[in-house]
C-alpha atoms as a PDB file:
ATOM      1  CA  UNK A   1     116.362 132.666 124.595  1.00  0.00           C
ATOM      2  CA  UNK A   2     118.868 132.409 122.162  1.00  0.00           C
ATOM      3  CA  UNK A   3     122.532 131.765 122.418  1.00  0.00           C
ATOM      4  CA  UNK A   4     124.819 135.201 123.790  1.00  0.00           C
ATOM      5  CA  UNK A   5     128.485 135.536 124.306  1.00  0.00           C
ATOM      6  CA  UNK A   6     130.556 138.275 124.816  1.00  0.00           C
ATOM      7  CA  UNK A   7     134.230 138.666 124.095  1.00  0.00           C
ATOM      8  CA  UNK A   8     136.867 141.444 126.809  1.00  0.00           C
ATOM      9  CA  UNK A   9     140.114 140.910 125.867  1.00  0.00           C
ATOM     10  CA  UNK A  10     141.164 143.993 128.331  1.00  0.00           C
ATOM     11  CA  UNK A  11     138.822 143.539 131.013  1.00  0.00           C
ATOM     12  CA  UNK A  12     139.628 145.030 134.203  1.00  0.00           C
ATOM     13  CA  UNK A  13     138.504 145.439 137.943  1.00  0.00           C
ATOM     14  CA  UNK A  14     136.838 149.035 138.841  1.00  0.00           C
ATOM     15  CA  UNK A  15     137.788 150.274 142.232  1.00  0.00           C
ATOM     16  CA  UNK A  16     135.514 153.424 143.060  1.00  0.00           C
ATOM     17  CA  UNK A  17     136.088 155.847 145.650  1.00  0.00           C
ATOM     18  CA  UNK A  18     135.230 159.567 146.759  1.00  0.00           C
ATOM     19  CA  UNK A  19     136.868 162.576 148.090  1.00  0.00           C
ATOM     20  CA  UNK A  20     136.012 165.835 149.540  1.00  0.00           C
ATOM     21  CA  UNK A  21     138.060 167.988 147.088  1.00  0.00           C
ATOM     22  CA  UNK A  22     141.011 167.345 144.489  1.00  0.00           C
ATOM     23  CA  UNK A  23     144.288 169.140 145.578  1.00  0.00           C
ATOM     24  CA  UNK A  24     147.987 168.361 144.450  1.00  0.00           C
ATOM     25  CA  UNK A  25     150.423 167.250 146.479  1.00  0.00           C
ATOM     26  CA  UNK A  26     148.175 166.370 149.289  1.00  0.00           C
ATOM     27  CA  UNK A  27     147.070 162.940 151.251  1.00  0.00           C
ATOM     28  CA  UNK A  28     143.903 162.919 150.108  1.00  0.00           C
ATOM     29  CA  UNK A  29     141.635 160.856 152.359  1.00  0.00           C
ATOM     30  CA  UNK A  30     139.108 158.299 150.134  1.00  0.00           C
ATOM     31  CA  UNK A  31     136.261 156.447 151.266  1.00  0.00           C
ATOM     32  CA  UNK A  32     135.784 153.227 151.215  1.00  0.00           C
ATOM     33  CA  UNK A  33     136.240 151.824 148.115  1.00  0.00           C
ATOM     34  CA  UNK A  34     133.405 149.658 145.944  1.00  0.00           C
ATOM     35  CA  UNK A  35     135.102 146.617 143.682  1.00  0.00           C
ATOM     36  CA  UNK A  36     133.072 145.494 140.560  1.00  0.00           C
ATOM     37  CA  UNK A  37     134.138 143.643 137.334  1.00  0.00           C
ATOM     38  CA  UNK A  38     134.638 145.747 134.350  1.00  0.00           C
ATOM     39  CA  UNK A  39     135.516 145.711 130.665  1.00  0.00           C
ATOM     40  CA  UNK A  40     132.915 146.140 128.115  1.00  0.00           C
ATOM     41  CA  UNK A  41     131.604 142.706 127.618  1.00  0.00           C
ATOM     42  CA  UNK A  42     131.760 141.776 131.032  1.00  0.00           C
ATOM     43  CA  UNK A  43     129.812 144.775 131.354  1.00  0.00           C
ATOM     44  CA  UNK A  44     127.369 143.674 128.157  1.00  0.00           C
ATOM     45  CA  UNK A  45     126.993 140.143 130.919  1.00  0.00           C
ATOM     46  CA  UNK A  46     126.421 141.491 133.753  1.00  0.00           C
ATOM     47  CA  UNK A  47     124.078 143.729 132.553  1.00  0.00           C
ATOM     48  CA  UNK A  48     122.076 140.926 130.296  1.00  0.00           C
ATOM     49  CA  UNK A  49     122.092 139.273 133.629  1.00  0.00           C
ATOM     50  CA  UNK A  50     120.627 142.405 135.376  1.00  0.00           C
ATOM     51  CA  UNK A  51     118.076 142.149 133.001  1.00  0.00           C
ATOM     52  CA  UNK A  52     116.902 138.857 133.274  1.00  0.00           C
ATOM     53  CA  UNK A  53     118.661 137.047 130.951  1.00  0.00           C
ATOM     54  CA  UNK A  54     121.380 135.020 130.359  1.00  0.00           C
ATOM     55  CA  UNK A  55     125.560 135.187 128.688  1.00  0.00           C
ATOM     56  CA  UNK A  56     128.966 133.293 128.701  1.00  0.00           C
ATOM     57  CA  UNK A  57     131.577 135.859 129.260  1.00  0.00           C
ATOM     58  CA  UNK A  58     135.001 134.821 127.520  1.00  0.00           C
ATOM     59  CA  UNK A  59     137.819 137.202 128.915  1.00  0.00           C
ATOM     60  CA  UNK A  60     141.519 137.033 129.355  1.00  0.00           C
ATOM     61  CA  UNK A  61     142.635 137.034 133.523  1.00  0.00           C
ATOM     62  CA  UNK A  62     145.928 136.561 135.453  1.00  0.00           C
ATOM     63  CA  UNK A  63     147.467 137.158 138.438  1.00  0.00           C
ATOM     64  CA  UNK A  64     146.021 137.802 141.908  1.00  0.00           C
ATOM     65  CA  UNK A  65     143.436 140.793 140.268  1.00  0.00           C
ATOM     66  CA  UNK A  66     142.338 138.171 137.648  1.00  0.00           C
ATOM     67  CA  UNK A  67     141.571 135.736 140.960  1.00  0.00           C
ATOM     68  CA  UNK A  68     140.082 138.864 141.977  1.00  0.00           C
ATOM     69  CA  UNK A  69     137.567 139.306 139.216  1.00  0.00           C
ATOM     70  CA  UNK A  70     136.817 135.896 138.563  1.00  0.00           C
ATOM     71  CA  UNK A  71     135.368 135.934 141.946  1.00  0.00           C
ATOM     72  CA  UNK A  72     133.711 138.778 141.757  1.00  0.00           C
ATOM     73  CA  UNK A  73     131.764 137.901 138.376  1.00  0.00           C
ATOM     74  CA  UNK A  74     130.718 134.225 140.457  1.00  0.00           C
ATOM     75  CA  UNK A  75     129.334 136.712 142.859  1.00  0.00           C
ATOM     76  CA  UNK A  76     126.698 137.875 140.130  1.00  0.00           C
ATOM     77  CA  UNK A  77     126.508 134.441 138.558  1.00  0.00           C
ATOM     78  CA  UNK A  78     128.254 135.205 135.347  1.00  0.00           C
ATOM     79  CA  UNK A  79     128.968 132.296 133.104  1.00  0.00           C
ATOM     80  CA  UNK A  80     132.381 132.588 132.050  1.00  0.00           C
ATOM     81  CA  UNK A  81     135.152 130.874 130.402  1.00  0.00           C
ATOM     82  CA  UNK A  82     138.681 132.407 131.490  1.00  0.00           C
ATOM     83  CA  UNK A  83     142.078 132.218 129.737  1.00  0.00           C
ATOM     84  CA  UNK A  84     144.655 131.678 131.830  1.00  0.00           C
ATOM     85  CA  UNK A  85     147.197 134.540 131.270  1.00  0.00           C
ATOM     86  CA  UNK A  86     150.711 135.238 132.980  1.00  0.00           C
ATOM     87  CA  UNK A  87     150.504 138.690 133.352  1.00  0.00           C
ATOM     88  CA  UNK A  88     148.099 140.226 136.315  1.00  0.00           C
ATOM     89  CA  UNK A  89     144.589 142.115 135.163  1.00  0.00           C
ATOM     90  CA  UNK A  90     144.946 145.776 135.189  1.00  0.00           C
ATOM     91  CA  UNK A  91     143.072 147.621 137.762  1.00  0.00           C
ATOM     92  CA  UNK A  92     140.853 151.355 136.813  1.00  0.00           C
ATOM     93  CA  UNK A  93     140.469 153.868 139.484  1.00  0.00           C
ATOM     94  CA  UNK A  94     137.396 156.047 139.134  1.00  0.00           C
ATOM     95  CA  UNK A  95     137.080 158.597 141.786  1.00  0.00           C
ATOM     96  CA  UNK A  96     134.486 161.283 142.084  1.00  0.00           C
ATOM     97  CA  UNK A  97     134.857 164.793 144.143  1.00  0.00           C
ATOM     98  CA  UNK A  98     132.087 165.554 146.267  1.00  0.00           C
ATOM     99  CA  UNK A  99     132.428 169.292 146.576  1.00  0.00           C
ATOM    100  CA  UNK A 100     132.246 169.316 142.886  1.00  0.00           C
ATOM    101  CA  UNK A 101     130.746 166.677 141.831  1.00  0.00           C
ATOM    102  CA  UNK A 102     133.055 165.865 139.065  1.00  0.00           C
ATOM    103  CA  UNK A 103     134.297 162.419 137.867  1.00  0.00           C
ATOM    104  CA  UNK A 104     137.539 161.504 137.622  1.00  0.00           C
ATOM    105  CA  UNK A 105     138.610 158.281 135.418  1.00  0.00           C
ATOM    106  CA  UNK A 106     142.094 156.428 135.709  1.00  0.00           C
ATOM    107  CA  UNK A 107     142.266 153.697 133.089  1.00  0.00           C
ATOM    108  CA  UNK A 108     144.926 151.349 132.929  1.00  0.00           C
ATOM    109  CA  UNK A 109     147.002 150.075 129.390  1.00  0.00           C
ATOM    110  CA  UNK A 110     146.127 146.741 130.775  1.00  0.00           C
ATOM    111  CA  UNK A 111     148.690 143.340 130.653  1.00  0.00           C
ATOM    112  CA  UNK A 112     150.503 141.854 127.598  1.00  0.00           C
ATOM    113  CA  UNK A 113     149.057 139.149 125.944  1.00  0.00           C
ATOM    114  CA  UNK A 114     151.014 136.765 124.425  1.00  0.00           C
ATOM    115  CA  UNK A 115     149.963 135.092 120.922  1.00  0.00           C
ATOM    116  CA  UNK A 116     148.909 131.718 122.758  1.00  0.00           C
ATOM    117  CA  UNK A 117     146.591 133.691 124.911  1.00  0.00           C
ATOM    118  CA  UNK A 118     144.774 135.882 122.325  1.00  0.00           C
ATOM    119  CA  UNK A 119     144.719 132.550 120.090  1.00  0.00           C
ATOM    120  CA  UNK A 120     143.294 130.966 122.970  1.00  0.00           C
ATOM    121  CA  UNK A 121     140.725 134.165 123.501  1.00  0.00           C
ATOM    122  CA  UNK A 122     139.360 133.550 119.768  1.00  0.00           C
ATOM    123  CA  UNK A 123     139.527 129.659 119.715  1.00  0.00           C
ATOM    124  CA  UNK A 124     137.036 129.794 122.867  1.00  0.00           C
ATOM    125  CA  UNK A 125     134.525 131.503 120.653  1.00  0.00           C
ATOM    126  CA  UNK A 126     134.711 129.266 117.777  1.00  0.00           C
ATOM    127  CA  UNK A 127     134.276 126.355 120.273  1.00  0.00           C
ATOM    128  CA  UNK A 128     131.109 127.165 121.533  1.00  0.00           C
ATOM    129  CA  UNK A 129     128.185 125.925 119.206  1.00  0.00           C
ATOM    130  CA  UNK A 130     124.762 127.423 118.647  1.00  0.00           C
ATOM    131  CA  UNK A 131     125.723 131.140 118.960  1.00  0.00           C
ATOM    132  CA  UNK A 132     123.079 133.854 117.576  1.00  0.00           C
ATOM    133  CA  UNK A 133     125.111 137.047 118.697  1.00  0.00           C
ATOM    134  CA  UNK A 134     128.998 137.701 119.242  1.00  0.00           C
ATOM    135  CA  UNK A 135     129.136 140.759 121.632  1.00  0.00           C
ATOM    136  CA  UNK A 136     132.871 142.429 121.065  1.00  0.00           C
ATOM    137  CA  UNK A 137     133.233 145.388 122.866  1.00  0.00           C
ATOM    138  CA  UNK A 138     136.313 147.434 124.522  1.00  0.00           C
ATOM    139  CA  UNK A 139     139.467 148.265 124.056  1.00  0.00           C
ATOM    140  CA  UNK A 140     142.493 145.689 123.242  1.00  0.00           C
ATOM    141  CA  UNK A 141     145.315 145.458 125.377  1.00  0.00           C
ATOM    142  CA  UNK A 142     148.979 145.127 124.783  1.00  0.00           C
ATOM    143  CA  UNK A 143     150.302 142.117 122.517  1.00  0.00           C
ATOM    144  CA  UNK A 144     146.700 141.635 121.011  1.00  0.00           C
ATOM    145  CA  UNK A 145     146.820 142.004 116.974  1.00  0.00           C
ATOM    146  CA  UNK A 146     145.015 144.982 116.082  1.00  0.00           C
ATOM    147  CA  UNK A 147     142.828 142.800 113.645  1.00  0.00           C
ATOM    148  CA  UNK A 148     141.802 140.957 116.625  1.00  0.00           C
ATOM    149  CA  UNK A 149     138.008 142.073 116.194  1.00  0.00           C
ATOM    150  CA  UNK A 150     138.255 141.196 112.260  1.00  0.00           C
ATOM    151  CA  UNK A 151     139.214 138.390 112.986  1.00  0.00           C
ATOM    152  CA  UNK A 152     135.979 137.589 115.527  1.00  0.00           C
ATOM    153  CA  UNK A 153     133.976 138.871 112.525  1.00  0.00           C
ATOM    154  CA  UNK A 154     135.659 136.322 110.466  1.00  0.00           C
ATOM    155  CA  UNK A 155     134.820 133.403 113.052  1.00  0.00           C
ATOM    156  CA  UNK A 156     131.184 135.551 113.479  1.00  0.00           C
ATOM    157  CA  UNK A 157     130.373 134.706 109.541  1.00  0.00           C
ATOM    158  CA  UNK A 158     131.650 131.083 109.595  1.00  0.00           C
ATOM    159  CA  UNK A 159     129.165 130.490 112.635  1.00  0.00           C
ATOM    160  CA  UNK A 160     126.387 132.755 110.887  1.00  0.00           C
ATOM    161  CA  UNK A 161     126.367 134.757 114.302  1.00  0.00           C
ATOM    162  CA  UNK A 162     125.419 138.218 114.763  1.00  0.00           C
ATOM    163  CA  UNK A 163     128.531 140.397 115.769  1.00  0.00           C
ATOM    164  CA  UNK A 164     127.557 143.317 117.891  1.00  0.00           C
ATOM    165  CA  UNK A 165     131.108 145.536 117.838  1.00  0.00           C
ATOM    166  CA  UNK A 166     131.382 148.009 120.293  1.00  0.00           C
ATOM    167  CA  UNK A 167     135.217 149.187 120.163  1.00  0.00           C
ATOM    168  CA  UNK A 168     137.080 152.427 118.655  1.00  0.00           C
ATOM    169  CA  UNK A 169     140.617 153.609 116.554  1.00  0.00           C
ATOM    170  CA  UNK A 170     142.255 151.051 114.429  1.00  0.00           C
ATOM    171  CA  UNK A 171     140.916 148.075 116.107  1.00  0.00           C
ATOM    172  CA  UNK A 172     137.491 149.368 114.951  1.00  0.00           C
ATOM    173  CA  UNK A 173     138.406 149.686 110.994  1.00  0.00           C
ATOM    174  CA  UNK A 174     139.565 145.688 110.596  1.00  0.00           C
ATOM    175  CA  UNK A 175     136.780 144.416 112.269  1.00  0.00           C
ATOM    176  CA  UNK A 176     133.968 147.081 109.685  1.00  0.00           C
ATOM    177  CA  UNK A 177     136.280 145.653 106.690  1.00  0.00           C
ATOM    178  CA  UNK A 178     135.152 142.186 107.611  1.00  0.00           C
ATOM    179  CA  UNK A 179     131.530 143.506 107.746  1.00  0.00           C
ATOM    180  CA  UNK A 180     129.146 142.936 111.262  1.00  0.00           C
ATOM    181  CA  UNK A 181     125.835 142.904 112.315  1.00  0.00           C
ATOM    182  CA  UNK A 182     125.613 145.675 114.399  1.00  0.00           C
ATOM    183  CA  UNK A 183     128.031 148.820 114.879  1.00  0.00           C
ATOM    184  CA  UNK A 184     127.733 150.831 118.399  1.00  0.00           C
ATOM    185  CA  UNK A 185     129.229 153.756 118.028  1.00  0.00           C
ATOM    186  CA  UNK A 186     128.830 157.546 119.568  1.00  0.00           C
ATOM    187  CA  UNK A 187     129.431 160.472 117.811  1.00  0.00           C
ATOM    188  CA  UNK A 188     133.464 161.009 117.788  1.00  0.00           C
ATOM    189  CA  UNK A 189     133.594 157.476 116.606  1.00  0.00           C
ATOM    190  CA  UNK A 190     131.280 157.945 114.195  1.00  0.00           C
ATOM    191  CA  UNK A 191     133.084 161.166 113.127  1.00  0.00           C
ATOM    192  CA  UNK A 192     136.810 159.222 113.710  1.00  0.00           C
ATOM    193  CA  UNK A 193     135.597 156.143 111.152  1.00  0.00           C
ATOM    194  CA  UNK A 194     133.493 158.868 108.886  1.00  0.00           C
ATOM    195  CA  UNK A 195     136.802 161.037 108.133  1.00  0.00           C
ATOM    196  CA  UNK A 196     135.234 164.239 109.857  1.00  0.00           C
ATOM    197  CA  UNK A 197     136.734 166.141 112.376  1.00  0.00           C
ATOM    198  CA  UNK A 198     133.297 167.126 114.000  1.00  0.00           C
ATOM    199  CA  UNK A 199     129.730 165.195 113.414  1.00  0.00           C
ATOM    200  CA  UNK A 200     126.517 166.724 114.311  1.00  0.00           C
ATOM    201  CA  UNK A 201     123.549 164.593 114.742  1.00  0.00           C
ATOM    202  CA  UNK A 202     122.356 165.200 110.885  1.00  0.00           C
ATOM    203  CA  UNK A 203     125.153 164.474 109.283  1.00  0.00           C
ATOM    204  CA  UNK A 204     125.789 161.227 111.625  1.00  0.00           C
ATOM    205  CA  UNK A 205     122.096 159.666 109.548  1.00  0.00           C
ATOM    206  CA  UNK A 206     124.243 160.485 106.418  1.00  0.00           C
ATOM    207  CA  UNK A 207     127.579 159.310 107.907  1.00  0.00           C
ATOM    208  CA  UNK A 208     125.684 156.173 109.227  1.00  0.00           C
ATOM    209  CA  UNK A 209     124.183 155.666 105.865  1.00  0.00           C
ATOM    210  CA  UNK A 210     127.296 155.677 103.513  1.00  0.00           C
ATOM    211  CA  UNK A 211     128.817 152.535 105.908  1.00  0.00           C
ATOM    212  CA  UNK A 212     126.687 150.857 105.579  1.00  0.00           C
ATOM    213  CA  UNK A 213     125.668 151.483 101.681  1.00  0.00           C
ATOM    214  CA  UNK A 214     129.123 150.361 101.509  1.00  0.00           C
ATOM    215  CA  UNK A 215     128.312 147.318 103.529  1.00  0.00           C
ATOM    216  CA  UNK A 216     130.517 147.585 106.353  1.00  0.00           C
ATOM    217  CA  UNK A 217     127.426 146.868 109.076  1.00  0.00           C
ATOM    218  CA  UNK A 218     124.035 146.230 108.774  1.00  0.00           C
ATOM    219  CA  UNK A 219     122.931 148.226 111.480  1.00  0.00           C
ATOM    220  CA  UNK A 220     124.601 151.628 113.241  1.00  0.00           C
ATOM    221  CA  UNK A 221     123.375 152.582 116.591  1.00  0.00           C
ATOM    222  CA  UNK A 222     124.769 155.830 117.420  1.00  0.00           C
ATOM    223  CA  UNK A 223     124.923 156.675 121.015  1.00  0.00           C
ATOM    224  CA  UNK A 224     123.895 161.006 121.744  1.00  0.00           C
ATOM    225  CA  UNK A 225     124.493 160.364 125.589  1.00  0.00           C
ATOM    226  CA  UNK A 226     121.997 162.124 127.292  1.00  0.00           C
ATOM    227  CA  UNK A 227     120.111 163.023 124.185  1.00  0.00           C
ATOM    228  CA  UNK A 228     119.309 159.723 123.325  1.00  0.00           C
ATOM    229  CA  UNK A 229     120.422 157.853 120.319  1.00  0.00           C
ATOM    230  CA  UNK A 230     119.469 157.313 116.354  1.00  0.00           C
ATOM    231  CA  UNK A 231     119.256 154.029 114.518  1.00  0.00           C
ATOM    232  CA  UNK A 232     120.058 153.660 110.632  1.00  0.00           C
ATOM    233  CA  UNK A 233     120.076 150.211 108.736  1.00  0.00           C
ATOM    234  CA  UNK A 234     119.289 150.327 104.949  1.00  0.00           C
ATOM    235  CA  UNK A 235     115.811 151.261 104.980  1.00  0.00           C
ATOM    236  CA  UNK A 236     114.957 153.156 108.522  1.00  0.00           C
ATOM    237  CA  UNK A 237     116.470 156.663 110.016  1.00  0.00           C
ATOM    238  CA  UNK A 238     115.093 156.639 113.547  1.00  0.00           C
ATOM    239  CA  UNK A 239     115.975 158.990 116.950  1.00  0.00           C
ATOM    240  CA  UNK A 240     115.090 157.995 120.253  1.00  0.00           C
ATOM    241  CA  UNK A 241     115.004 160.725 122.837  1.00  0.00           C
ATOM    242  CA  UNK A 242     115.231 160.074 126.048  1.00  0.00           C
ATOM    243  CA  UNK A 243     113.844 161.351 129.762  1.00  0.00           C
ATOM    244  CA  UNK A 244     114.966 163.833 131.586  1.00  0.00           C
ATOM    245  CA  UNK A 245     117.012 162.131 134.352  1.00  0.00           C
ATOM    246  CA  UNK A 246     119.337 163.509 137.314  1.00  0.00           C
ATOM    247  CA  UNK A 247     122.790 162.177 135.867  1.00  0.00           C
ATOM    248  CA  UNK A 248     125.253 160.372 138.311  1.00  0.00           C
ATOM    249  CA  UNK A 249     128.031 158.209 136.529  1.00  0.00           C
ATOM    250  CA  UNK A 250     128.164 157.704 132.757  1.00  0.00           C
ATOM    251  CA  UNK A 251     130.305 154.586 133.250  1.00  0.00           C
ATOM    252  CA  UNK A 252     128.711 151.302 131.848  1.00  0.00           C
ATOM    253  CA  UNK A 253     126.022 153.324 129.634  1.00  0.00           C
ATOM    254  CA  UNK A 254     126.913 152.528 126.179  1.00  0.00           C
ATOM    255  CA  UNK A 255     127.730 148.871 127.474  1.00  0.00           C
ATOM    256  CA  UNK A 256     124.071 148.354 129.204  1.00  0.00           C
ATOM    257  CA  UNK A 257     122.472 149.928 126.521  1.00  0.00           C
ATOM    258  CA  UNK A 258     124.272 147.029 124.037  1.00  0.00           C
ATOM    259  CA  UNK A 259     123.027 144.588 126.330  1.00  0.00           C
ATOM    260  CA  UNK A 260     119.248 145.986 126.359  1.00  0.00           C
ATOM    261  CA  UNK A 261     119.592 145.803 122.539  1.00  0.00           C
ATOM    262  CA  UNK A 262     120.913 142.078 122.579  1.00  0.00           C
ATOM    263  CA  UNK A 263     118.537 140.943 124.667  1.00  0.00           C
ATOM    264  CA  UNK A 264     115.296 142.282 123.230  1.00  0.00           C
ATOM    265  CA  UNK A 265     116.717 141.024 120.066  1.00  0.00           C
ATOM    266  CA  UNK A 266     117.229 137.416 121.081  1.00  0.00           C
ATOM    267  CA  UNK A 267     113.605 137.524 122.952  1.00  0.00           C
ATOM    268  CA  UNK A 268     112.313 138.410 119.336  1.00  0.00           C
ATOM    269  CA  UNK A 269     111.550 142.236 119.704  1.00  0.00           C
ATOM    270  CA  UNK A 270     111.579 144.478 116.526  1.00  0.00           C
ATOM    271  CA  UNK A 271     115.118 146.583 115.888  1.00  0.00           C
ATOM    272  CA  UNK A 272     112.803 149.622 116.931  1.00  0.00           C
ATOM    273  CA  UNK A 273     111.150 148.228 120.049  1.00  0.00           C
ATOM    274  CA  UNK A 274     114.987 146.858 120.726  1.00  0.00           C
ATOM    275  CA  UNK A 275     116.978 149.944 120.449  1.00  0.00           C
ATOM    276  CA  UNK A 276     114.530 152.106 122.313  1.00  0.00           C
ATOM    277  CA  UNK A 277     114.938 149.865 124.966  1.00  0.00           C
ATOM    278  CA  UNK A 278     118.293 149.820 124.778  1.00  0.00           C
ATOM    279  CA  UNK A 279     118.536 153.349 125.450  1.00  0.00           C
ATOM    280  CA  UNK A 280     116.681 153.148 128.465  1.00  0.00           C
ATOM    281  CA  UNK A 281     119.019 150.972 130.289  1.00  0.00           C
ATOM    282  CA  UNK A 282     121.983 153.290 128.889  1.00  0.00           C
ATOM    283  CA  UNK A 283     119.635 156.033 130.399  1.00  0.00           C
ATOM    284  CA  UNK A 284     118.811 153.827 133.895  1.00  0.00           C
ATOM    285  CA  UNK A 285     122.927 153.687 134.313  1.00  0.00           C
ATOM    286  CA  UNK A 286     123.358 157.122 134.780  1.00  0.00           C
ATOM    287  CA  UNK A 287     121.009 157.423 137.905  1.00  0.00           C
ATOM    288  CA  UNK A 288     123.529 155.553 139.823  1.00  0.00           C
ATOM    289  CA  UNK A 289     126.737 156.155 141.543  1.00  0.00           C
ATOM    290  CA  UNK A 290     130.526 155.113 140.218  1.00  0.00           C
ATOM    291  CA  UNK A 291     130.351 152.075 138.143  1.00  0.00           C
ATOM    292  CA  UNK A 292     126.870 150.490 139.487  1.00  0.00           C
ATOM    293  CA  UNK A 293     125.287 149.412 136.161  1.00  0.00           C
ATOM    294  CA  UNK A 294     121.400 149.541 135.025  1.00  0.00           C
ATOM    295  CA  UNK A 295     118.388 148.469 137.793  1.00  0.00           C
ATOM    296  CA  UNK A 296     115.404 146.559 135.819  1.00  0.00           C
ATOM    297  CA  UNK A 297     112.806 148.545 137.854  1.00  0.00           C
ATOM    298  CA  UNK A 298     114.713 152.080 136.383  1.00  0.00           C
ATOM    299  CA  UNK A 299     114.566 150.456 132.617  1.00  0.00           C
ATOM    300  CA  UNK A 300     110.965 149.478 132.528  1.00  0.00           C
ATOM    301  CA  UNK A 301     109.946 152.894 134.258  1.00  0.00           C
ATOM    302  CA  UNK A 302     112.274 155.064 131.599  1.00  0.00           C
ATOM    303  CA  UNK A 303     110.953 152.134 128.686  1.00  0.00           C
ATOM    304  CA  UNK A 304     107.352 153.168 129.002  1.00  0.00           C
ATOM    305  CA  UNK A 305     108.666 157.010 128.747  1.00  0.00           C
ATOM    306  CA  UNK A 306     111.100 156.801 125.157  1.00  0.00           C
ATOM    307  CA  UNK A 307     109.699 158.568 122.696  1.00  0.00           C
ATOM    308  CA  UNK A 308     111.257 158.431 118.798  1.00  0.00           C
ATOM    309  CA  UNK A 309     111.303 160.614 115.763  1.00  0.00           C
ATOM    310  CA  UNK A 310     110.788 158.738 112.635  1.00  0.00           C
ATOM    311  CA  UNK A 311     113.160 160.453 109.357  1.00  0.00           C
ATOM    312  CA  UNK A 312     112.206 158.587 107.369  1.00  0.00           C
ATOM    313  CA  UNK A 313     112.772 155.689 105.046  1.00  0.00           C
ATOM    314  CA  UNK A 314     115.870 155.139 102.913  1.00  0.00           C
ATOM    315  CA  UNK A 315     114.872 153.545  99.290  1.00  0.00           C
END
């Protein structure tokens, strides 16, 4: 398989919990709460891992929560090289209410980096050799330069790598400037970086189209959540629709669906084959509770059940 690493610089650790009904100024009594690694590449890893293949994870961690999540990614045998940093990981809080069944999300700013640590974040990737795809992908924290993702696109085109950017606001416009292999956006970020101030799905093939005419990324796969997803590179205009599933937790979909992409990629699948399977294990996440990412069995079941609309070629 070929060579995969993914880059967090504001990774995190998800603590899940439930209540029976959201009220103000009231102790309201949780249940027991569930621990995982998060940030989007170390989601990207451990959902590669999930499905049977293989990543080095390169995140910043400090403090007694980056102890914390470095043992919980050796729990699901994540490679992983860690930076050292001084101040402590941030922590999210997702809670869901069980009367309602609504989601709640509580996400952290996350520690300040200082300029040795980011340095150190982007000298890790240039020090690994043989690298086919760069996986970028969430937010930046404080201290980090907002080219910091241009600048991996820089380091992605002196290694002739693949960058796979998954990332939004101004972070997202240095890193297009440089150019990268692969954009994953969904529609408001499509809309944000396209200058609209609403996208439907047919203007988001024309949206998609003009970046990269303007050759900004060489593929855009734009997430439509539970309506699937359409691919556009110079010459294709796809859709992929997606089953009908009962919905649970949209957390880690766009980031398992980037790793289903990745992976069929580096195992030699076509961009078609690669993104419809992607979409399934964006699809699989959202059968499961909190922050519980994709389930092989739930991919290759939903897999054999994507269906795609073909519109068309671009000449």
């Amino acid at each position: 398989m070929s060579s995969i690493i993914t880059i967090t610089p504001n990774p995190c650790v998800d603590k899940n919990t439930t209540i029976k009904g959201l009220q103000p100024d009231k102790k309201l009594r949780c249940s027991k709460p569930v621990f995982e690694p998060g940030g989007g590449g170390i989601n990207v890893s451990r959902a590669i891992q999930k499905l049977q293949g293989s990543s080095t994870a390169i995140y910043p961690a400090g403090g007694h929560t980056g102890v914390f999540l470095n043992k919980l990614l050796e729990k699901e045998n994540i490679k992983s090289i860690v930076i050292n940093t001084k101040d402590y990981t941030r922590e999210n809080i997702m809670v869901v209410d069980e009367l309602t069944n609504k989601q709640y999300r509580f996400c952290m700013p996350g520690p300040l980096l200082t300029e040795d640590e980011w340095q150190d974040c982007l000298h890790a990737i240039e020090s690994i050799n043989d690298v086919e795809y760069i996986v970028a992908s969430g937010s930046l924290p404080p201290g980090a330069p907002v080219d910091f993702f241009g600048r991996i696109a820089i380091i992605a085109k002196n290694k002739k790598a693949k960058l796979v950017l998954d990332t939004s606001g101004e972070a997202l416009k240095y890193a297009l400037r440089e150019g990268v292999y692969l954009w994953k956006p969904n529609l408001s970020e499509l809309s944000f970086y396209s200058g609209f101030n609403e996208i439907t799905t047919d203007i988001a093939f024309e949206a998609a189209k003009k970046i990269i005419a303007g050759g900004m990324a060489e593929i855009i796969v734009t997430s439509l959540g539970a309506a699937g997803a359409i691919l556009v590179t110079k010459n294709i205009a796809e859709r992929f629709v997606t089953p009908v599933v009962q919905r649970k937790s949209t957390v880690g979909a766009g980031d398992s669906m980037v790793a289903g992409i990745v992976v069929s990629l580096s195992k030699g699948k076509n961009l078609s084959e690669a993104v419809s399977y992607g979409v399934a294990c964006g699809t699989a996440v959202t059968m499961n509770p909190g922050t519980e990412l994709c389930k092989l069995a739930d991919v290759e079941k939903l897999y054999e059940q994507m269906g795609s609309i073909n519109y068309g070629d671009y000449k």
